[in-house]
C-alpha atoms as a PDB file:
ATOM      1  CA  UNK A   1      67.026 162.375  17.777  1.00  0.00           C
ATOM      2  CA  UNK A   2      70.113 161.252  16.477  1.00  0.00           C
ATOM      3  CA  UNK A   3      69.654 157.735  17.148  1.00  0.00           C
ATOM      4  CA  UNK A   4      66.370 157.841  15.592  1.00  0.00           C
ATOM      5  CA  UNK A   5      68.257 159.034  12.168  1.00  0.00           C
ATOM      6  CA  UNK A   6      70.641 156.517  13.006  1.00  0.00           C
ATOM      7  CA  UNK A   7      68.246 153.615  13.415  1.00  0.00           C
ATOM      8  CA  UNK A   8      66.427 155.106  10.108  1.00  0.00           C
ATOM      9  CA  UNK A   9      69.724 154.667   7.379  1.00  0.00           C
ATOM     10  CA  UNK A  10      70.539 152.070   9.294  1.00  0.00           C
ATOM     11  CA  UNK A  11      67.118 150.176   8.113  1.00  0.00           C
ATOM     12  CA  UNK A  12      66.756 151.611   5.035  1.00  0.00           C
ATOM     13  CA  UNK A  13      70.108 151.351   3.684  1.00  0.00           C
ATOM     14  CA  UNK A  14      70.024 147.517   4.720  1.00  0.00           C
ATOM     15  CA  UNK A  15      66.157 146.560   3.053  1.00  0.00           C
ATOM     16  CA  UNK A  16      68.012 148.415   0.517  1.00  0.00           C
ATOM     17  CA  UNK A  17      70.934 146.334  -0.194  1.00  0.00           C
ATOM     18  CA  UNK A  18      68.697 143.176   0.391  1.00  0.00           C
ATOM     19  CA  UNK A  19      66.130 144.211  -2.357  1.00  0.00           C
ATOM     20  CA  UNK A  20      69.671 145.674  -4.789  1.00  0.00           C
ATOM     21  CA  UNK A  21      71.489 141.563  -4.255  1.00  0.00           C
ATOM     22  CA  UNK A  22      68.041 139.703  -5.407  1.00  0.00           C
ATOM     23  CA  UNK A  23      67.584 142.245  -7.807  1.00  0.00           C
ATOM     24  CA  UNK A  24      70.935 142.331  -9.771  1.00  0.00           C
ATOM     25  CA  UNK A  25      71.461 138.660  -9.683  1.00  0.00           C
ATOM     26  CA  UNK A  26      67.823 137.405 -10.681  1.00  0.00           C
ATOM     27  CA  UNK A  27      65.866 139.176 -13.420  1.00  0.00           C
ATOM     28  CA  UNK A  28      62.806 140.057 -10.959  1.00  0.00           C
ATOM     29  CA  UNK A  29      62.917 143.457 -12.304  1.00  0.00           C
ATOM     30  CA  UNK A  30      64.388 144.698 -16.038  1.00  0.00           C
ATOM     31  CA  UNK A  31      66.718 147.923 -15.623  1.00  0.00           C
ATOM     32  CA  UNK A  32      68.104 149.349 -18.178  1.00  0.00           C
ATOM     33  CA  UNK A  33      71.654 151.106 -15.849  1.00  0.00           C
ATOM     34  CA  UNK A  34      72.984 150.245 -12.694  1.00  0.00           C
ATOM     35  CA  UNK A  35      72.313 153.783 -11.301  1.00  0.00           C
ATOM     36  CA  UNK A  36      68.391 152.418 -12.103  1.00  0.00           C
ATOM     37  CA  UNK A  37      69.068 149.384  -9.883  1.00  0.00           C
ATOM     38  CA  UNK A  38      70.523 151.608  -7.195  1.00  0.00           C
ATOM     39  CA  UNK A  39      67.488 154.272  -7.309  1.00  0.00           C
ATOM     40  CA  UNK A  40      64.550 151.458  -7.551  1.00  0.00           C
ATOM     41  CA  UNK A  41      66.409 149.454  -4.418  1.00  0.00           C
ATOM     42  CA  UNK A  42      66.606 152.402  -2.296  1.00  0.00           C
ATOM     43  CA  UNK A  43      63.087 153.372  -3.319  1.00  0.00           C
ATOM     44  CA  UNK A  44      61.782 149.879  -2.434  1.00  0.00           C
ATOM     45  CA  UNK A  45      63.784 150.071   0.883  1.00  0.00           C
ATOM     46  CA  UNK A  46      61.726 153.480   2.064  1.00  0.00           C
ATOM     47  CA  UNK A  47      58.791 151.408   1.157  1.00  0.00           C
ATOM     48  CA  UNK A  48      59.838 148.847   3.289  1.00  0.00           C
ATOM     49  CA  UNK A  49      60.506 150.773   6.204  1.00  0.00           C
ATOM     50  CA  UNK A  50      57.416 152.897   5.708  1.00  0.00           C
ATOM     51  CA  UNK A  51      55.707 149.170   6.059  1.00  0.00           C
ATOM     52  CA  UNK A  52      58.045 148.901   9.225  1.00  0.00           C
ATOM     53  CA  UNK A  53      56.387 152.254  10.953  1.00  0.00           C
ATOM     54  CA  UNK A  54      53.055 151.041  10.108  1.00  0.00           C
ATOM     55  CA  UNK A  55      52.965 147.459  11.023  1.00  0.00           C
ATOM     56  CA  UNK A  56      54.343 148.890  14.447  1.00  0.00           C
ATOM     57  CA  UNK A  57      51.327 151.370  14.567  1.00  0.00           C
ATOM     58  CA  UNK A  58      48.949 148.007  13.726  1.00  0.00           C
ATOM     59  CA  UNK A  59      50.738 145.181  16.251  1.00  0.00           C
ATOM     60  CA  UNK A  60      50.434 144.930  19.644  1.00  0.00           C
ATOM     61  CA  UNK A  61      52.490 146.117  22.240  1.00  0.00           C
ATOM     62  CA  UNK A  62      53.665 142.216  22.847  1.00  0.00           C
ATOM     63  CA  UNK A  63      54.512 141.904  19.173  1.00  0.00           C
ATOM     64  CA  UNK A  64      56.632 144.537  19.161  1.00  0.00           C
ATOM     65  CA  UNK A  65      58.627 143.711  21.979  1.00  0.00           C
ATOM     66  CA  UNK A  66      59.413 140.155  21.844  1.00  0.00           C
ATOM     67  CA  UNK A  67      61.845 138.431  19.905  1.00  0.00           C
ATOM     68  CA  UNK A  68      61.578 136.480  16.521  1.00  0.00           C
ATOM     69  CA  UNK A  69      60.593 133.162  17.810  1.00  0.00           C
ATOM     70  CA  UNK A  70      57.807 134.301  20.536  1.00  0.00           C
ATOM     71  CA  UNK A  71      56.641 137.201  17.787  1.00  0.00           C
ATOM     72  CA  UNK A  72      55.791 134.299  15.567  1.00  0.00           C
ATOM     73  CA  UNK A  73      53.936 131.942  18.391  1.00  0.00           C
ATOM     74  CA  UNK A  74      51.609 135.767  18.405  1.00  0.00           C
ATOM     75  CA  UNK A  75      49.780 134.188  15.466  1.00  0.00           C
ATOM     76  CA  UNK A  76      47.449 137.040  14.652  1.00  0.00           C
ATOM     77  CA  UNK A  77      49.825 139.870  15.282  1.00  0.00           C
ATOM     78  CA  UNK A  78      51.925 137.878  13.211  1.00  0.00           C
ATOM     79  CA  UNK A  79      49.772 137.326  10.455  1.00  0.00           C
ATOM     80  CA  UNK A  80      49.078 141.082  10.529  1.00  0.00           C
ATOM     81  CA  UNK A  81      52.463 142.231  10.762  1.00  0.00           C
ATOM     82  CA  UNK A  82      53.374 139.923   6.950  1.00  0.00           C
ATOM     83  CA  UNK A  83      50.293 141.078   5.416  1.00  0.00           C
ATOM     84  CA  UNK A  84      51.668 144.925   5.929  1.00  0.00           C
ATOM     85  CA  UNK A  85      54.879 143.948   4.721  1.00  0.00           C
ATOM     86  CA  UNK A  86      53.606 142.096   2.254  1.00  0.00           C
ATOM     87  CA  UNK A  87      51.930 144.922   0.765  1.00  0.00           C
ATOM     88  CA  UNK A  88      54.373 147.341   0.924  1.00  0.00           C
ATOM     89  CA  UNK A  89      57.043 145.171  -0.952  1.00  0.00           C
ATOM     90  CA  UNK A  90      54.585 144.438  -3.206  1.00  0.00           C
ATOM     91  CA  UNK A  91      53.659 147.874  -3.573  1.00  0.00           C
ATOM     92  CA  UNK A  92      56.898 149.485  -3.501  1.00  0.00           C
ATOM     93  CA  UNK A  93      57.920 147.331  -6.610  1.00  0.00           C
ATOM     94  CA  UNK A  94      54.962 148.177  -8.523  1.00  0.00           C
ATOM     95  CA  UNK A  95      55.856 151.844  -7.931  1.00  0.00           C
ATOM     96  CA  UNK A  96      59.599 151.795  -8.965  1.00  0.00           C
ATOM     97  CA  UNK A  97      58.023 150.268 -12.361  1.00  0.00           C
ATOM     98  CA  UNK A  98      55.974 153.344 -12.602  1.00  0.00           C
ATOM     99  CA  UNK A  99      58.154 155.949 -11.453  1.00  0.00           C
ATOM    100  CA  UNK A 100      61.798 154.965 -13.071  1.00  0.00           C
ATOM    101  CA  UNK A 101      61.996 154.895 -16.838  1.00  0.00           C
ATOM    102  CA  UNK A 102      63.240 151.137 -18.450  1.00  0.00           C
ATOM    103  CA  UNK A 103      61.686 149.418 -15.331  1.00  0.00           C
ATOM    104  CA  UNK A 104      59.411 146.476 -16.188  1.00  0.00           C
ATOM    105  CA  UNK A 105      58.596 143.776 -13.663  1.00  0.00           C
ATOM    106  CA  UNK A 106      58.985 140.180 -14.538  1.00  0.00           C
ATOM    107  CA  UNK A 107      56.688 138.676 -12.071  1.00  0.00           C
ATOM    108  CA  UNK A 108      57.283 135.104 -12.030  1.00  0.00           C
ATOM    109  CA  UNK A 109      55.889 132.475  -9.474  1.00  0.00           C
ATOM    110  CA  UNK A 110      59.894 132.441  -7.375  1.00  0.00           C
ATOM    111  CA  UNK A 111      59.765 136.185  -7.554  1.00  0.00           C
ATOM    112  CA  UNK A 112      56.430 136.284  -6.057  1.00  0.00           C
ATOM    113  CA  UNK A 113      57.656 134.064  -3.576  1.00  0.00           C
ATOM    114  CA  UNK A 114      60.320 136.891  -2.985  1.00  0.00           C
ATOM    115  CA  UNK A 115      58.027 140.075  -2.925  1.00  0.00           C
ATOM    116  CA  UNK A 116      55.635 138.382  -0.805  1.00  0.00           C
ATOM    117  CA  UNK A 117      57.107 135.606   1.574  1.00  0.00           C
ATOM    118  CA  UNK A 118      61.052 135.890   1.785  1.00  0.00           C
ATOM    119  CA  UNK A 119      61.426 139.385   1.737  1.00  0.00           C
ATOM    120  CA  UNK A 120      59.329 141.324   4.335  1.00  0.00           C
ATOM    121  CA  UNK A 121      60.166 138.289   6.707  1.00  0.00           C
ATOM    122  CA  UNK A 122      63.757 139.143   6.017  1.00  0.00           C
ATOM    123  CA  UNK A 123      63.096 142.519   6.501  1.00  0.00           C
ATOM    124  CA  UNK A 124      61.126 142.151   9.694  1.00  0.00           C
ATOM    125  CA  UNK A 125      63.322 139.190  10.941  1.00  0.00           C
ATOM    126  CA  UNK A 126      66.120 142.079  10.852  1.00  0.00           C
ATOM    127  CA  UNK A 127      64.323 144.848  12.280  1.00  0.00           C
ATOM    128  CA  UNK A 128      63.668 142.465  15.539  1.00  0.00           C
ATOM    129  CA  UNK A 129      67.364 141.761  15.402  1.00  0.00           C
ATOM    130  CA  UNK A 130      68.483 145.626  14.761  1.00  0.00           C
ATOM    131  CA  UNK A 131      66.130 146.730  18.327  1.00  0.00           C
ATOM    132  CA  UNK A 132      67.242 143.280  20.079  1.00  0.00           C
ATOM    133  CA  UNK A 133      71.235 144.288  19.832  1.00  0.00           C
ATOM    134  CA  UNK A 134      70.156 147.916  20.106  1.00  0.00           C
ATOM    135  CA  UNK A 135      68.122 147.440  23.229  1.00  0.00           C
ATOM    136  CA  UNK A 136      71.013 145.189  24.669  1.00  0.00           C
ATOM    137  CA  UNK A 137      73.719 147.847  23.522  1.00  0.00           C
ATOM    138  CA  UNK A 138      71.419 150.695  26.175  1.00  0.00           C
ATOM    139  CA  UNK A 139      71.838 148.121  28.632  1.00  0.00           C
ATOM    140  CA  UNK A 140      75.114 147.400  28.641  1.00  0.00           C
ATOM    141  CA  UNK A 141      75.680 151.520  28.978  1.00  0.00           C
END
């Protein structure tokens, strides 16, 4: 159970400070305090690793356990596995605009790019390389 938790902060806190870097250096998203920044990125990480749980609910069994270059050549599972991601970033952004007063989203053709290409393959490139050193780590024991 521990390592569960573990592998849980672990995920979140990292989408987290992915989605806080892009966020406080481009002007995807208009915040009015830094504390903002920090709440909407952590909110948008949950979202992403909700997206994580569910795309591994949706993929297949072969998707799941192979690493980033043969996960891609699984075109379908593939495509699948973006579009969930996809949503949830997209998603999760929309929400922290709702939910957190002085948020407005500045949605721009690069930031779409962001929200919908870079950053859930980020996101799922690093979850593949989180299990992949955590899977050799149990070996090693």
């Amino acid at each position: 159970m521990k390592e569960k938790m573990y592998d849980f902060a672990t995920l979140w806190l990292t989408a987290s400070v992915l989605f806080f870097i892009i966020e406080y250096v481009t002007n995807m998203l208009q915040v009015v305090t830094l504390g903002g920044l920090v709440a909407g990125s952590f909110i948008e990480g949950l979202f992403m690793f909700l997206g994580l749980k569910l795309m591994h609910v949706i993929v297949s069994k072969e998707f799941k356990a192979a690493a980033w270059r043969e996960a891609l050549a699984l075109r379908s599972d593939a495509l699948k596995a973006w579009l969930v991601m996809a949503a949830f970033s997209m998603e999760g952004a929309i929400t922290v605009c709702r939910m957190l007063p002085g948020y407005e989203l500045n949605f721009t053709a690069v930031h779409g790019v962001f929200l919908l290409l870079v950053y859930p393959a980020a996101v799922m490139f690093l979850e593949k390389a989180y299990f992949k050193a955590y899977m050799n780590e149990g070996v090693n024991k």
